[in-house]
N, C-alpha and C. Protein backbone atom coordinates (compact mmCIF):
# COMPACT_ATOMS: atom_id res chain seq x y z
N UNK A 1 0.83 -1.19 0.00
CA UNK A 1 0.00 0.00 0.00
C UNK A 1 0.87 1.25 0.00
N UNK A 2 2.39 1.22 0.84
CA UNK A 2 2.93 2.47 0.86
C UNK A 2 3.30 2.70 -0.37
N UNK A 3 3.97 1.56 -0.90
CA UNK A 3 4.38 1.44 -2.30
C UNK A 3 3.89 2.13 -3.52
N UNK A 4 2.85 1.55 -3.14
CA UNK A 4 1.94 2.45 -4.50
C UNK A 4 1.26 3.24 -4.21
N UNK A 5 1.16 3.91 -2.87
CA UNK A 5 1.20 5.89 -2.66
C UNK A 5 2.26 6.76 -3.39
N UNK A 6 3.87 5.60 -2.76
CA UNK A 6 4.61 6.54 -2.98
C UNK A 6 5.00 6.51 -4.75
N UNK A 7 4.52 5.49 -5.53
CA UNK A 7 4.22 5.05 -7.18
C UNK A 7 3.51 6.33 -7.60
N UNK A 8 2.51 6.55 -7.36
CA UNK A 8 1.38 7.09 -7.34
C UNK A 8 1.56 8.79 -7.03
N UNK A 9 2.59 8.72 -5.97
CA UNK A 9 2.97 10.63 -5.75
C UNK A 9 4.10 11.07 -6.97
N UNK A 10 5.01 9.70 -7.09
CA UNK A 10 6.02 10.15 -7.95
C UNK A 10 5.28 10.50 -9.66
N UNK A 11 4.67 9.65 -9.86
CA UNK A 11 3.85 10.04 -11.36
C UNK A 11 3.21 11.26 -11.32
N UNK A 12 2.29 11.42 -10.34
CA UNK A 12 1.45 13.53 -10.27
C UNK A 12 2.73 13.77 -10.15
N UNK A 13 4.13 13.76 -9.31
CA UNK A 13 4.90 15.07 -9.20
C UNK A 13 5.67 15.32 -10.80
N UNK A 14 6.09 13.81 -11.74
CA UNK A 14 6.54 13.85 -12.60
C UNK A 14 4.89 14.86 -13.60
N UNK A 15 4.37 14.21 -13.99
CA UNK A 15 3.32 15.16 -14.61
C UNK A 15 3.02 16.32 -14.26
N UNK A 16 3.35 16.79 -13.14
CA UNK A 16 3.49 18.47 -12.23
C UNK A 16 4.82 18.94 -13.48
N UNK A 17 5.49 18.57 -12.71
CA UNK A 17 6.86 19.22 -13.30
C UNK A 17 7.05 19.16 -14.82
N UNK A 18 6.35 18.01 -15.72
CA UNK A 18 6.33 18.41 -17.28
C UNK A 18 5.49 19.61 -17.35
N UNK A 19 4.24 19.29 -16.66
CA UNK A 19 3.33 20.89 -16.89
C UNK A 19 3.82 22.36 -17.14
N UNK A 20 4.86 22.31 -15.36
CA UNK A 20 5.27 23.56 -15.13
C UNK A 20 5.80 24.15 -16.26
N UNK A 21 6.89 23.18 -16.82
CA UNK A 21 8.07 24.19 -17.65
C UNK A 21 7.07 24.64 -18.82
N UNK A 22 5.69 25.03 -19.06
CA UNK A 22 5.78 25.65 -20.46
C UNK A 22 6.05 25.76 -21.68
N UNK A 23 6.96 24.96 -21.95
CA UNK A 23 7.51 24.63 -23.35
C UNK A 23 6.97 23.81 -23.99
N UNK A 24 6.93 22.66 -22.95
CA UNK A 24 5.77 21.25 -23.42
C UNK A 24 6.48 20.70 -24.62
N UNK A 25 8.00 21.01 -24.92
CA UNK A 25 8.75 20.29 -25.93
C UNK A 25 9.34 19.14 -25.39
N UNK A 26 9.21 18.09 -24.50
CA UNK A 26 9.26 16.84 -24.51
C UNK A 26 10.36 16.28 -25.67
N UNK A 27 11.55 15.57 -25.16
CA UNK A 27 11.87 15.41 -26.93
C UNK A 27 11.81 13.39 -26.62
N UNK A 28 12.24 12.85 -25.29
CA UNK A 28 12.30 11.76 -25.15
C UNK A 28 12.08 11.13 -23.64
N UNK A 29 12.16 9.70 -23.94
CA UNK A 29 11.78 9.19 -22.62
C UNK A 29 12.82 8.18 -22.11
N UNK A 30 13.47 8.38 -21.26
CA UNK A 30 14.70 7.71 -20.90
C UNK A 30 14.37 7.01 -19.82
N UNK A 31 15.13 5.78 -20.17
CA UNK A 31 14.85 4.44 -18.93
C UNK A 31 16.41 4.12 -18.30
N UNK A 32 16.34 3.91 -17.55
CA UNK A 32 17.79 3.44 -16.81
C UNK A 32 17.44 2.43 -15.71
N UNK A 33 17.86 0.89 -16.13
CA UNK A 33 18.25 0.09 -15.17
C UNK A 33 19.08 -0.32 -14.26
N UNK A 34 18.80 -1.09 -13.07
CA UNK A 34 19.77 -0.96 -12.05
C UNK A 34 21.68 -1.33 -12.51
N UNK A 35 21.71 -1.90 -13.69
CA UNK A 35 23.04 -2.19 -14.39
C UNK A 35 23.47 -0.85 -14.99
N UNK A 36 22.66 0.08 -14.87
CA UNK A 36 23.44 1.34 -15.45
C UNK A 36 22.78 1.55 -17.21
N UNK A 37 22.23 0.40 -17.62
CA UNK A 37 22.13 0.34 -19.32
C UNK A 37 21.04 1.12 -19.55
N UNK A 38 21.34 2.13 -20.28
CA UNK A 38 20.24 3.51 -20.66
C UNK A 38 19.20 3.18 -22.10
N UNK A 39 18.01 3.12 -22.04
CA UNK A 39 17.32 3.19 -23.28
C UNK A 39 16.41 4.42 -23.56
N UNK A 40 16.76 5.09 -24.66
CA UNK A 40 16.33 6.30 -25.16
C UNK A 40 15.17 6.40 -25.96
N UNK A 41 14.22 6.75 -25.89
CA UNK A 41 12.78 6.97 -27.09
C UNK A 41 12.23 8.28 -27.02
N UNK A 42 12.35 8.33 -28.39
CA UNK A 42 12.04 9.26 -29.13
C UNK A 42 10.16 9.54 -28.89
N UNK A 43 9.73 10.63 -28.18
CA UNK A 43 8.17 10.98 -28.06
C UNK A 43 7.74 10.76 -29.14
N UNK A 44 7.66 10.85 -30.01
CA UNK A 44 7.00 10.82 -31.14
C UNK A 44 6.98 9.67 -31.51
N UNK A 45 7.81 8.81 -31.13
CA UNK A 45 7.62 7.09 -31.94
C UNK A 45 6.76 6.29 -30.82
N UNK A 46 6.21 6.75 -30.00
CA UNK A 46 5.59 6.01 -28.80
C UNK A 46 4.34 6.33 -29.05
N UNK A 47 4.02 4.91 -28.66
CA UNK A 47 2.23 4.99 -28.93
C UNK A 47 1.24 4.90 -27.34
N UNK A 48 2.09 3.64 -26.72
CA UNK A 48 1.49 3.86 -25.07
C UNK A 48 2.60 3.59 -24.49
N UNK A 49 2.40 4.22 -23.23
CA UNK A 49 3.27 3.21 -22.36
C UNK A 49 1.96 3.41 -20.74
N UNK A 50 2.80 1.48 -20.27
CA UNK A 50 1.34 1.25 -19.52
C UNK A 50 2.35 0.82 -17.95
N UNK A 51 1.99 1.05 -17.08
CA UNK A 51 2.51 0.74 -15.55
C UNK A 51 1.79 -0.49 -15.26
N UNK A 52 1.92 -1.35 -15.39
CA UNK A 52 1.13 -1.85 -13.82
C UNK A 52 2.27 -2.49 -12.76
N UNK A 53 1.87 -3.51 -11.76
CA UNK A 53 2.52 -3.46 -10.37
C UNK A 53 3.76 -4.00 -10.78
N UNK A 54 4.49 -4.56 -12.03
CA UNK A 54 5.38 -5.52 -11.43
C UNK A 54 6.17 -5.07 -13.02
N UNK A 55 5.08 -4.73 -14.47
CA UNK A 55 6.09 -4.15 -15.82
C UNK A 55 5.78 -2.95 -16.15
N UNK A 56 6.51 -2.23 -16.72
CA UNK A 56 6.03 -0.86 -17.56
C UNK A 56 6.77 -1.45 -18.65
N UNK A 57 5.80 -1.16 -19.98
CA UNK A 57 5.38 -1.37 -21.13
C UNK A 57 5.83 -0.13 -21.95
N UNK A 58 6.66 -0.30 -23.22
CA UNK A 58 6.27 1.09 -23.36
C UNK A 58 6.48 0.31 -25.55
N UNK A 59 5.10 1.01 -25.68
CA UNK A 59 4.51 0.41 -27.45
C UNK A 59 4.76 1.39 -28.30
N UNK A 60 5.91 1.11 -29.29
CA UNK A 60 6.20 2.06 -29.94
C UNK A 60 5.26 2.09 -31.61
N UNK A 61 5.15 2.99 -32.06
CA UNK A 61 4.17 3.04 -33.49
C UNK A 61 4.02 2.49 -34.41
N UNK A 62 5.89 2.09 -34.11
CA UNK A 62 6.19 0.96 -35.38
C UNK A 62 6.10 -0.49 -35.15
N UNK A 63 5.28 -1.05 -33.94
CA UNK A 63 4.77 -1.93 -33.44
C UNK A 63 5.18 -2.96 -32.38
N UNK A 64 6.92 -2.30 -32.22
CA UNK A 64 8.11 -3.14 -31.32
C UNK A 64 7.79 -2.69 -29.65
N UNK A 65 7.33 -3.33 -29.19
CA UNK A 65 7.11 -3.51 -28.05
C UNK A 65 8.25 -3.34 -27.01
N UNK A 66 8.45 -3.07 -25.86
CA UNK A 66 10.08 -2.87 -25.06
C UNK A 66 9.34 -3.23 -23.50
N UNK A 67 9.53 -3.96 -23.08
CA UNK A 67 9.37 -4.33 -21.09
C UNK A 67 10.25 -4.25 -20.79
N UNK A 68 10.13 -4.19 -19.68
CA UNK A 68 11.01 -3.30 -18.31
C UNK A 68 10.22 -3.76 -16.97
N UNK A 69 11.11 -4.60 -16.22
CA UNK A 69 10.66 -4.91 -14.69
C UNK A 69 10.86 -4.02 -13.70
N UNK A 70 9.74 -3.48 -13.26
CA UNK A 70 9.69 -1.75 -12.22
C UNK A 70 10.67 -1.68 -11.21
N UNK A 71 10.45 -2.98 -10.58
CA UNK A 71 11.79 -3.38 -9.44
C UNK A 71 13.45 -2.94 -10.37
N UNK A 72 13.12 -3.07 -11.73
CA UNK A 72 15.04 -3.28 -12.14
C UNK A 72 15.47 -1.73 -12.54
N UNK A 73 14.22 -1.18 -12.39
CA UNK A 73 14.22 0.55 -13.31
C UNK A 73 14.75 1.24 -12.13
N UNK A 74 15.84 1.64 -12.51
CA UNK A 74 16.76 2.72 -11.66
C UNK A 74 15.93 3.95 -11.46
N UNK A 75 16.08 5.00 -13.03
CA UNK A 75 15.50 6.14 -13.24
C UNK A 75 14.63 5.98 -14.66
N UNK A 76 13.52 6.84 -14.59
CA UNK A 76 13.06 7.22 -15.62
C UNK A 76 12.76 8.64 -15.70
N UNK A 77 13.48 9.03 -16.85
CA UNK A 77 13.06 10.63 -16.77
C UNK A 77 12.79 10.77 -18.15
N UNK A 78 12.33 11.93 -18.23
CA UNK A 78 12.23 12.65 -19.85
C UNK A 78 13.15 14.03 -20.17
N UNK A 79 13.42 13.98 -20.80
CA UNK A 79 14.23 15.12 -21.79
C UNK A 79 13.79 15.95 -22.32
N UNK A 80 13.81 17.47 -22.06
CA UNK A 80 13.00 18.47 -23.05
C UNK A 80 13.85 19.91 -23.41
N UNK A 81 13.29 20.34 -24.03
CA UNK A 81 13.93 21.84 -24.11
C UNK A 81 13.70 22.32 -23.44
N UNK A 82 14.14 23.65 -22.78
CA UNK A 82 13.96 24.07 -21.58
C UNK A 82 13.94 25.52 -22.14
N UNK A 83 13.59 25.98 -22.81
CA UNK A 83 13.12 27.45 -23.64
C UNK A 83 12.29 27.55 -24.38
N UNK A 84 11.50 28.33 -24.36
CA UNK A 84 10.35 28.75 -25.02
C UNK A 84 11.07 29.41 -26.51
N UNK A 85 11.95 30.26 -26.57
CA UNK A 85 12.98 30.46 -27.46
C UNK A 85 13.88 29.67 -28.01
N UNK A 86 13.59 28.82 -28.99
CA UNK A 86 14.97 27.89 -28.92
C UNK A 86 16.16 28.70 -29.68
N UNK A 87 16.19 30.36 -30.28
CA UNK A 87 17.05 30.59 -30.52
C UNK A 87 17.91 30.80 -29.46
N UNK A 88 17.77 31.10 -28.14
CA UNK A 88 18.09 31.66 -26.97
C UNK A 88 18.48 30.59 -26.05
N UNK A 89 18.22 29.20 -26.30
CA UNK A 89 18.08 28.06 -25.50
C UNK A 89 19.42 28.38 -25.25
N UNK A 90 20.01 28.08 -23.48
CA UNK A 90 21.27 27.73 -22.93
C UNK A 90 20.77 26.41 -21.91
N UNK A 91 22.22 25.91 -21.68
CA UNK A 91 21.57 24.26 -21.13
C UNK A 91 22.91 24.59 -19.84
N UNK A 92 22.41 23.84 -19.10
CA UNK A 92 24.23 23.33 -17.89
C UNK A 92 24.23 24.88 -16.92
N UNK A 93 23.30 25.68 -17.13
CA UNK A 93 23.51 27.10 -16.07
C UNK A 93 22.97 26.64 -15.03
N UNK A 94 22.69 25.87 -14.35
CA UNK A 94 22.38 25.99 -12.86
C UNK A 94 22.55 24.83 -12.36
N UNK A 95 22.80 24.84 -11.23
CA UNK A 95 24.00 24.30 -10.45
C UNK A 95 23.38 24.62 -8.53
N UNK A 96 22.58 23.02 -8.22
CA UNK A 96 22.56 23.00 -6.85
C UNK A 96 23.57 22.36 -6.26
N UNK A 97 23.80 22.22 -4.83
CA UNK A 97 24.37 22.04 -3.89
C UNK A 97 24.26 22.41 -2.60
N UNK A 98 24.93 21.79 -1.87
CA UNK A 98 25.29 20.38 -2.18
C UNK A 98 23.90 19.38 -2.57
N UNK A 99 24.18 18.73 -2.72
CA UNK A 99 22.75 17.90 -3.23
C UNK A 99 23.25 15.91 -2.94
N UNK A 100 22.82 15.73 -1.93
CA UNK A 100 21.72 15.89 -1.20
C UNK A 100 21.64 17.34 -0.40
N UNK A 101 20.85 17.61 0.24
CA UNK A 101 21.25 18.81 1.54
C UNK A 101 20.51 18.90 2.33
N UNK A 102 20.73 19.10 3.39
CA UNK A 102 19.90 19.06 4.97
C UNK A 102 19.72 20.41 5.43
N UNK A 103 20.79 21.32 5.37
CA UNK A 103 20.28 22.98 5.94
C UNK A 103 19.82 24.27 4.47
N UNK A 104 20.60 24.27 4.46
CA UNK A 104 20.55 25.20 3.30
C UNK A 104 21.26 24.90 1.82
N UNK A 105 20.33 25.15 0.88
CA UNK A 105 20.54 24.68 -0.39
C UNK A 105 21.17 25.90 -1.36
N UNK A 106 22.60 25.88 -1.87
CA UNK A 106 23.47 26.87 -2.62
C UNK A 106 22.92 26.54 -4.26
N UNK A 107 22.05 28.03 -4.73
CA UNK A 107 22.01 27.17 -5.87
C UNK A 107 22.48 28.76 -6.89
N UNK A 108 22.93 28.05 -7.96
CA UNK A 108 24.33 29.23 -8.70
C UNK A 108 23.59 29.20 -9.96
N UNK A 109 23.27 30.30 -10.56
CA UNK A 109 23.21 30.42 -12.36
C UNK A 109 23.72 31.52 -13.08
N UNK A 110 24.15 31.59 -14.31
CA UNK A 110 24.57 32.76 -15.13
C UNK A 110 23.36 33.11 -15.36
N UNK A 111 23.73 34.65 -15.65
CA UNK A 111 22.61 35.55 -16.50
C UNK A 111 23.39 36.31 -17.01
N UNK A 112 23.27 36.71 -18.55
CA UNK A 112 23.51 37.51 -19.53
C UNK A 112 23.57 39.04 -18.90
N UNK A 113 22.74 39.05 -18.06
CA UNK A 113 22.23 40.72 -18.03
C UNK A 113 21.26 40.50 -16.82
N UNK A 114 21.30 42.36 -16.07
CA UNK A 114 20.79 42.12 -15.21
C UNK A 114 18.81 41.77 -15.06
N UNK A 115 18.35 40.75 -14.81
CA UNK A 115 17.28 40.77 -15.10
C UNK A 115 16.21 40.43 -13.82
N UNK A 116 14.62 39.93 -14.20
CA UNK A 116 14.19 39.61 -12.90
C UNK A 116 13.91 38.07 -13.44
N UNK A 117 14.33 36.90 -12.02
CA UNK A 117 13.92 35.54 -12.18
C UNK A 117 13.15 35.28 -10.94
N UNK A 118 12.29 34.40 -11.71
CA UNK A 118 11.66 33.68 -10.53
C UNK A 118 12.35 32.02 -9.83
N UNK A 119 12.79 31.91 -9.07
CA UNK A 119 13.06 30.69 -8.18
C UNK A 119 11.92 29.71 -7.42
N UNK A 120 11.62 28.91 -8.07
CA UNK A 120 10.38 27.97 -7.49
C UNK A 120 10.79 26.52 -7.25
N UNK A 121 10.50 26.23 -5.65
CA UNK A 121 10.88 24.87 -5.46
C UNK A 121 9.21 23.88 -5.67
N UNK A 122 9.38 23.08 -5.82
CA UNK A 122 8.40 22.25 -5.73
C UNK A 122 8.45 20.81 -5.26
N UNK A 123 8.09 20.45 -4.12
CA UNK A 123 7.85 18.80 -4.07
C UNK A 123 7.03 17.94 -4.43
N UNK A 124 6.96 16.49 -3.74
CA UNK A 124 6.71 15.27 -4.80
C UNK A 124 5.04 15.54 -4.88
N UNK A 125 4.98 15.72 -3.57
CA UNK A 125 3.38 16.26 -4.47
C UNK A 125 3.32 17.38 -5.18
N UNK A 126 3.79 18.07 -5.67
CA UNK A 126 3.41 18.73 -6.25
C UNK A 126 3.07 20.25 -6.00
N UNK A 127 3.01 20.76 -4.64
CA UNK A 127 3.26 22.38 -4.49
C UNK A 127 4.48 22.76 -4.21
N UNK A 128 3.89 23.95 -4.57
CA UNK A 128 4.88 25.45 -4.36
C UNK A 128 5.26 25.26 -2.81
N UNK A 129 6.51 24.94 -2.42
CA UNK A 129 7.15 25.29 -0.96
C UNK A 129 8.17 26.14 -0.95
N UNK A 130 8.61 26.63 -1.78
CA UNK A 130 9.35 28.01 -1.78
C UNK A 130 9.59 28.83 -3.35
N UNK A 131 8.99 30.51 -3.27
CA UNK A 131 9.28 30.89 -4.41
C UNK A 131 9.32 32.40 -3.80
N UNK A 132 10.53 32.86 -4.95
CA UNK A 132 11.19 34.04 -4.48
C UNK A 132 11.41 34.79 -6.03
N UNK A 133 10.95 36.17 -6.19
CA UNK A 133 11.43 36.96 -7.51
C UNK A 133 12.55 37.76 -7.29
N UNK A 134 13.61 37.60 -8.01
CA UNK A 134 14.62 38.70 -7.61
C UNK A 134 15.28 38.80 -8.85
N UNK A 135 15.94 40.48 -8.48
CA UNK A 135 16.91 40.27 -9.40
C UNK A 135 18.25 39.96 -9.76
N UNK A 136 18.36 39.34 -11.06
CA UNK A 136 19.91 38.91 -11.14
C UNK A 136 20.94 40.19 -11.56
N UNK A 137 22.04 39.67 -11.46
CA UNK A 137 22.69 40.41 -11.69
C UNK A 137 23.76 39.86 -12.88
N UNK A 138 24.36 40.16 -14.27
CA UNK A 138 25.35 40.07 -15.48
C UNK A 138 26.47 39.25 -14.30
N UNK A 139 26.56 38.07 -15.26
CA UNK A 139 27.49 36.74 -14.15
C UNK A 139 26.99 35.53 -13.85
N UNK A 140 27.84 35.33 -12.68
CA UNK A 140 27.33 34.75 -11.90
C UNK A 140 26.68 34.97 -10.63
N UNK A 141 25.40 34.42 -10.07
CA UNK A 141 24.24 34.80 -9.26
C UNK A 141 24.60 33.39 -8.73
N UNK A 142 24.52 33.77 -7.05
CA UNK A 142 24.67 32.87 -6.22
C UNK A 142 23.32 33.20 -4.90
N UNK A 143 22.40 31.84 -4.62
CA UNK A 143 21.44 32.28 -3.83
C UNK A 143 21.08 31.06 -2.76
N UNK A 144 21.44 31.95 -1.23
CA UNK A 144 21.16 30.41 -0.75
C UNK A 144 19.47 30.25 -0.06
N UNK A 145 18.97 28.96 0.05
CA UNK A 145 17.68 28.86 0.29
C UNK A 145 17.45 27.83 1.28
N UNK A 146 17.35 28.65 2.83
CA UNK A 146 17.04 27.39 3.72
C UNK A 146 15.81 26.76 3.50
N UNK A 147 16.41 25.35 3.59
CA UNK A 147 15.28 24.03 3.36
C UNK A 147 15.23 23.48 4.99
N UNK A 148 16.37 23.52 5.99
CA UNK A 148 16.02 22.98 6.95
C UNK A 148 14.43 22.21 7.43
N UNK A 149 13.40 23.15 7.15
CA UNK A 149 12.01 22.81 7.98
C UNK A 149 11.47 22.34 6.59
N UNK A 150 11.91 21.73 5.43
CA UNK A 150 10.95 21.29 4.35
C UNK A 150 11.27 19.89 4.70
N UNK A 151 10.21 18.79 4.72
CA UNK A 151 10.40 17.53 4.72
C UNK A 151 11.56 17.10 4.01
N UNK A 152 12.08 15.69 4.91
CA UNK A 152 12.56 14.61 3.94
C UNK A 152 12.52 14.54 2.72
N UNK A 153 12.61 13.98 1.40
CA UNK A 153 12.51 13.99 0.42
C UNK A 153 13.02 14.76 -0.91
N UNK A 154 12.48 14.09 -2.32
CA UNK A 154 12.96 14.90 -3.67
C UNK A 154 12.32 16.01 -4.02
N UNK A 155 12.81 17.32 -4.16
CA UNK A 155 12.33 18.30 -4.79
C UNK A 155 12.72 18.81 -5.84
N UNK A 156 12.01 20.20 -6.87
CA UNK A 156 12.72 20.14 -8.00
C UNK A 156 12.74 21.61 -7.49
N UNK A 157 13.68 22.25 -8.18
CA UNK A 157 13.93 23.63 -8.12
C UNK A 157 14.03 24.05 -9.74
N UNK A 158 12.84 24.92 -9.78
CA UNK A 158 12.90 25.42 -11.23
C UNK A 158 13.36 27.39 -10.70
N UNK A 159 14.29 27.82 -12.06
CA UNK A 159 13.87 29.32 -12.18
C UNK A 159 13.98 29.16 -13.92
N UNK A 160 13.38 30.52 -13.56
CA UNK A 160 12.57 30.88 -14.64
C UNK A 160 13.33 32.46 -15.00
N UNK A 161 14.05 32.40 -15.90
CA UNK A 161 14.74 33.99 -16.84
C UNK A 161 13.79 34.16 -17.83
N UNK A 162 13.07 34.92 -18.02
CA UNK A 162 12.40 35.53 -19.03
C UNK A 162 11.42 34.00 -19.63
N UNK A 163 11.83 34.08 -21.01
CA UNK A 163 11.62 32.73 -22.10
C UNK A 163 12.28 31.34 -21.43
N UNK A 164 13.01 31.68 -20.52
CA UNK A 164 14.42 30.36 -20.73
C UNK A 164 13.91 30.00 -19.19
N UNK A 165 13.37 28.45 -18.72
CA UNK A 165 13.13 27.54 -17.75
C UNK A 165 14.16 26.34 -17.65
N UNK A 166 14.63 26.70 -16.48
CA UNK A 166 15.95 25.48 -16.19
C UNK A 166 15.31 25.01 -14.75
N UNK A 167 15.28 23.20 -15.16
CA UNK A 167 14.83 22.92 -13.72
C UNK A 167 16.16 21.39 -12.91
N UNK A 168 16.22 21.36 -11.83
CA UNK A 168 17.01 20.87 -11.53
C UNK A 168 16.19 19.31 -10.34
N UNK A 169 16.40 18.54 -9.81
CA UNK A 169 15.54 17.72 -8.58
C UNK A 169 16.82 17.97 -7.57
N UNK A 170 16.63 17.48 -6.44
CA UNK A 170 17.20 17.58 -5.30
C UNK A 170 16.86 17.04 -4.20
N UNK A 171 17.82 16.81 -3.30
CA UNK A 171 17.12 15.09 -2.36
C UNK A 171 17.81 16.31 -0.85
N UNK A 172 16.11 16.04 -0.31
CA UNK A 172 16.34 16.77 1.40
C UNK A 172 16.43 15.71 1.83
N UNK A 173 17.42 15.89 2.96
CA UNK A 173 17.28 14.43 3.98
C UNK A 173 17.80 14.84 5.36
C-alpha cells in the first residue's frame, strides 16, 4: 500500500513538473536500469506506455514492443527543451548544492544581463514550498535557500529567466 502511494505521488509530481516548464517540448523518454544500461525513445515514436505493479510497457508506433521490470528501473526521466525560445536556448547554467542537503541549499546560475527571475521549489506532491522573484545580476548569481524545515525527500527547483526555464531535482534528507 505504501508502495503504491509513494508510485502514485512520484507520477502527479513527474506530470506536475512536465506541466510547469511551459515549453511542453518533450523530446524523449529515458529508462535506466539498475546495471546502469540507458534506453532512449524518441516521443514521437511512442504509442502507449502502460505501468502496472510488477512491468512498464512502453509500445512504440512501429509496433516493437520494449518491457522493463519496475523493481530493475533505476530512473526514468524525460528530456525536453527548456526554452520557449529555442534561438536563446542555454543548457548546464544551474547548479545546486550540495545535493543531497539538509540545511541550506546553494544554488548558482549565469545571467547575460541584469534581469528579474523567478526561483520555485516544488515537491513530490506537487506544491509550491518556496518561491522568491529577484533580481539577477550580469554573471554569476549565487542564492542560498534554507530548506532545513521542508520535509525529507525529492524536490525540484525550477527558475525561470524571461523565455528560458531550467529545472534541476534535489534530495532533502
Amino acid at each position: 500500500m505504501i508502495m503504491k502511494l509513494k508510485n502514485v505521488q512520484l507520477i502527479i509530481f513527474m506530470l506536475y513538473a512536465l506541466g510547469i516548464t511551459g515549453a511542453r517540448a518533450q523530446t524523449s523518454l529515458n529508462v535506466i536500469d539498475k546495471s546502469g544500461k540507458q534506453s532512449a525513445f524518441n516521443l514521437g515514436d511512442i504509442k502507449k506506455v502502460i505501468f502496472n505493479s510488477r512491468v512498464m510497457t512502453i509500445n512504440k508506433l512501429d509496433g516493437n514492443i520494449y518491457y522493463f521490470g519496475v523493481p530493475d528501473v533505476r530512473n526514468l526521466n524525460f528530456a525536453w527543451i527548456t526554452s520557449l525560445d529555442e534561438n536563446k536556448a542555454e543548457s548546464g547554467n544551474l547548479l545546486l548544492y550540495p545535493n543531497p542537503v539538509r540545511d541550506n541549499l546553494q544554488v548558482r546560475y549565469e545571467s547575460s544581463s541584469e534581469e528579474n527571475i523567478t526561483i520555485t521549489i516544488i515537491n513530490i506532491q506537487g506544491a509550491v514550498v518556496f518561491q522568491q522573484i529577484m533580481k539577477s545580476q550580469a554573471g554569476t548569481n549565487d542564492v542560498n535557500i534554507p530548506v532545513l524545515t521542508f520535509q525529507k525527500g525529492m524536490y525540484l527547483c525550477r527558475i525561470q529567466k524571461g523565455n528560458l526555464i531550467e529545472m534541476h531535482k534535489f534530495i532533502k534528507y
